[in-house]
Protein backbone atom coordinates (compact mmCIF):
# COMPACT_ATOMS: atom_id res chain seq x y z
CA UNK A 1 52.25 186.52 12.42
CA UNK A 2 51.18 189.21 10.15
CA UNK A 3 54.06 191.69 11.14
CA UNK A 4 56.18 188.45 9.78
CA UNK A 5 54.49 188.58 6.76
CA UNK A 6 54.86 191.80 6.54
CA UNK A 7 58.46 191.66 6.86
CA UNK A 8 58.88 189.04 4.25
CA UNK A 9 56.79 190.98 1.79
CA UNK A 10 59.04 193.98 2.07
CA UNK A 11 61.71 191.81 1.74
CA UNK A 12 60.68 190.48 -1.36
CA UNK A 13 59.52 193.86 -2.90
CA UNK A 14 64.03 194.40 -2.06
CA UNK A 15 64.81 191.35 -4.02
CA UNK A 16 62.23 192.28 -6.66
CA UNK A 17 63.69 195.75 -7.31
CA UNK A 18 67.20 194.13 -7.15
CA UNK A 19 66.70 191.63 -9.21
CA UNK A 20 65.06 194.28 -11.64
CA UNK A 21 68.68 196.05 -11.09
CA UNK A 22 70.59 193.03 -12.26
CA UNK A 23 67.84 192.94 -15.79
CA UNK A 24 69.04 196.51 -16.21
CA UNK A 25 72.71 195.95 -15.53
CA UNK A 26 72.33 192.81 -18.46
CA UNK A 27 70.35 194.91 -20.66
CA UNK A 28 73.36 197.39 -20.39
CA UNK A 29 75.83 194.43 -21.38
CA UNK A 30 73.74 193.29 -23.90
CA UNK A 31 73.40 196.98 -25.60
CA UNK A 32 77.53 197.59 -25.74
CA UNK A 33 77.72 194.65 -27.00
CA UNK A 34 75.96 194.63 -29.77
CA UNK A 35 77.10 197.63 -30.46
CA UNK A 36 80.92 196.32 -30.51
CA UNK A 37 80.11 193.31 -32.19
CA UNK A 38 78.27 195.04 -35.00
CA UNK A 39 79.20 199.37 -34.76
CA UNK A 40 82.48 199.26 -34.57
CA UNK A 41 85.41 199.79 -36.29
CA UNK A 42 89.45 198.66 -35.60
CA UNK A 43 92.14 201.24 -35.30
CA UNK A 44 95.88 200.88 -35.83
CA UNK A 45 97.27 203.62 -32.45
CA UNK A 46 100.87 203.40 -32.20
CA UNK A 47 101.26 200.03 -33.76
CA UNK A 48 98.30 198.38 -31.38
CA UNK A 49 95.12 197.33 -32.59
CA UNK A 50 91.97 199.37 -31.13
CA UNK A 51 88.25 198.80 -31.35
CA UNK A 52 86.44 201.59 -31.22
CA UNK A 53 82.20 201.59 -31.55
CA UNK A 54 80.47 204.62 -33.01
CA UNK A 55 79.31 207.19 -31.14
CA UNK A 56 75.47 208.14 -31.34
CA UNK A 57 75.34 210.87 -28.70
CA UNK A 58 71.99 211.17 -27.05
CA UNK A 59 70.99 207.75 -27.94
CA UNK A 60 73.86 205.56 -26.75
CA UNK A 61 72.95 208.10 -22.94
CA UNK A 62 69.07 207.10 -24.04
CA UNK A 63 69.34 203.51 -24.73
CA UNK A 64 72.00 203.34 -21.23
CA UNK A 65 69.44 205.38 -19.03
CA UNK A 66 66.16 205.01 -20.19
CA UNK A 67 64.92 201.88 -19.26
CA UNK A 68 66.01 201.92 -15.40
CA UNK A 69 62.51 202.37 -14.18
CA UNK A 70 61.10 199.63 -16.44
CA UNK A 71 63.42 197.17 -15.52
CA UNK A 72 63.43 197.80 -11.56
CA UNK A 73 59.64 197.56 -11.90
CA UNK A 74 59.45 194.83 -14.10
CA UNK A 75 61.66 192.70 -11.94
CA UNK A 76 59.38 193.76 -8.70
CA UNK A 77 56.43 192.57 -10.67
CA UNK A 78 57.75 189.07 -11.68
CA UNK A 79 58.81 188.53 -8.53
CA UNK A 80 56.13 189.89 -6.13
CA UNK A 81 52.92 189.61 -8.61
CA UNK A 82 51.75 186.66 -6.53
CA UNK A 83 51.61 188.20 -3.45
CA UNK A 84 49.97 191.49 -4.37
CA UNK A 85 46.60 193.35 -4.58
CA UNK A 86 44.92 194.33 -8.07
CA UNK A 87 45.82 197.67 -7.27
CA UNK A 88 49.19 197.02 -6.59
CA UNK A 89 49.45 194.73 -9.50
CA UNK A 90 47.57 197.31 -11.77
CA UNK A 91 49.98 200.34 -10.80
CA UNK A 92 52.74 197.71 -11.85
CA UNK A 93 51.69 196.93 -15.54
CA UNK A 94 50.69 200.78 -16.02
CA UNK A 95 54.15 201.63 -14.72
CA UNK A 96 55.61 198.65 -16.75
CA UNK A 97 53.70 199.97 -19.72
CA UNK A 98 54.26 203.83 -19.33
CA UNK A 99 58.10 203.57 -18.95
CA UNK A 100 58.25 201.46 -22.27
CA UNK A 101 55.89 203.21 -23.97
CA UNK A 102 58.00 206.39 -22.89
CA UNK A 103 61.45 204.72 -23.59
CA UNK A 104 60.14 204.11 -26.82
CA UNK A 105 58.50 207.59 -28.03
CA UNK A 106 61.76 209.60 -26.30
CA UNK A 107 64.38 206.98 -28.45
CA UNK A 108 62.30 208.35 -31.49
CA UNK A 109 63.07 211.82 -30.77
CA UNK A 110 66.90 211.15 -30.11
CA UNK A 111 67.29 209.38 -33.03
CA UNK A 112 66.01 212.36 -35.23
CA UNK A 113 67.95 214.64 -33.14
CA UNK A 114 71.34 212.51 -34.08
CA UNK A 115 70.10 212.16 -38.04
CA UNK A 116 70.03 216.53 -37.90
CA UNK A 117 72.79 216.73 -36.12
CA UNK A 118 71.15 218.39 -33.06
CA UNK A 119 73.42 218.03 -30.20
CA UNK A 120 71.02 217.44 -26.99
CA UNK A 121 72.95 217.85 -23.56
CA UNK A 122 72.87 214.81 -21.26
CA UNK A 123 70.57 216.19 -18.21
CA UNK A 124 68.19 217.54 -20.80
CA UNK A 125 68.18 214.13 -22.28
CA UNK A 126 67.45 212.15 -19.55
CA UNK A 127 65.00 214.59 -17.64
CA UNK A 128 63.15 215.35 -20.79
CA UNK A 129 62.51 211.32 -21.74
CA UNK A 130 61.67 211.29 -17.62
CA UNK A 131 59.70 213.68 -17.64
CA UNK A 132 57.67 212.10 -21.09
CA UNK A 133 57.62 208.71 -18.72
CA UNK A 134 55.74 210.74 -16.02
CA UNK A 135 53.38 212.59 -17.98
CA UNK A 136 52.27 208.82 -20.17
CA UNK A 137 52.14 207.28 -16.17
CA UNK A 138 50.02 209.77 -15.01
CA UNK A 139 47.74 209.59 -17.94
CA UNK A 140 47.34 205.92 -17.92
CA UNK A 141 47.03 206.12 -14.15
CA UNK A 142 44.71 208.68 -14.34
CA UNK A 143 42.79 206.71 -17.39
CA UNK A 144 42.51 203.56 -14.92
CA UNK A 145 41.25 205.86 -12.10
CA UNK A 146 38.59 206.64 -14.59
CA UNK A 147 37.62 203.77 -15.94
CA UNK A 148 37.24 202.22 -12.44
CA UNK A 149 35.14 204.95 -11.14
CA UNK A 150 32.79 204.76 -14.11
CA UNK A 151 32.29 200.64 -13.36
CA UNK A 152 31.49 201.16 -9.94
């Protein structure tokens, strides 16, 4: 019996993170279009009418990678919440936390790279806002580690 229910709560922690995928994949509809609804313009190529949205650089590769992990965890917490430990539940809303919190402070830092003109390539975009997301988990991890400790 428990190897079942072990099977069906690795199952679910599949559908969580795939249902997390399909957030992300919405939240990348939802971004584009926006931005062709309202940041875009209409160009007259060879007699055809073309809409065209603005290019931001390192924010439009920001705003289409950055919130991956949030998404794939946030899904795996609404749908497996119920069925976990504290722990597990607890490394899930730091995780949720530290990837927004990170999304947030490394979309700061591309948009006032794209106001000065600073060109940032796209693998040192993405692996430097990862690499802020790691370094905010593992100081709110390590922060919960610590206050734990200190209750016991």
């Amino acid at each position: 019996m428990k190897e079942t229910t072990s099977i069906l709560n690795k199952a679910l922690d599949v559908i969580g993170i795939l249902f997390g995928l399909i957030l992300f994949y919405s939240w990348i509809i939802f971004i584009y279009s926006v931005k062709m609804s309202f940041f875009s313009e209409t160009k007259v190529v060879d007699g055809s009418e073309i809409t065209i949205a603005q290019d931001w650089g390192q924010i439009d590769q920001w705003l289409g990678a950055g919130l991956i992990l949030f998404f794939l965890m946030f899904g795996h917490y609404l749908l497996c919440s119920k069925n976990m430990s504290r722990i597990e539940k607890n490394s899930d809303i730091i995780g949720i936390k530290s990837s927004l919190i990170g999304f947030i402070l490394w979309l700061f830092i591309t948009i006032i790279t794209f106001l000065f003109n600073i060109t940032i390539p796209y693998s040192l975009n993405i692996g430097g806002g990862y690499i802020i997301l790691i370094f905010i988990y593992l100081l709110m991890r390590k922060n919960l580690y610590a206050t734990s400790d200190f209750e016991q």
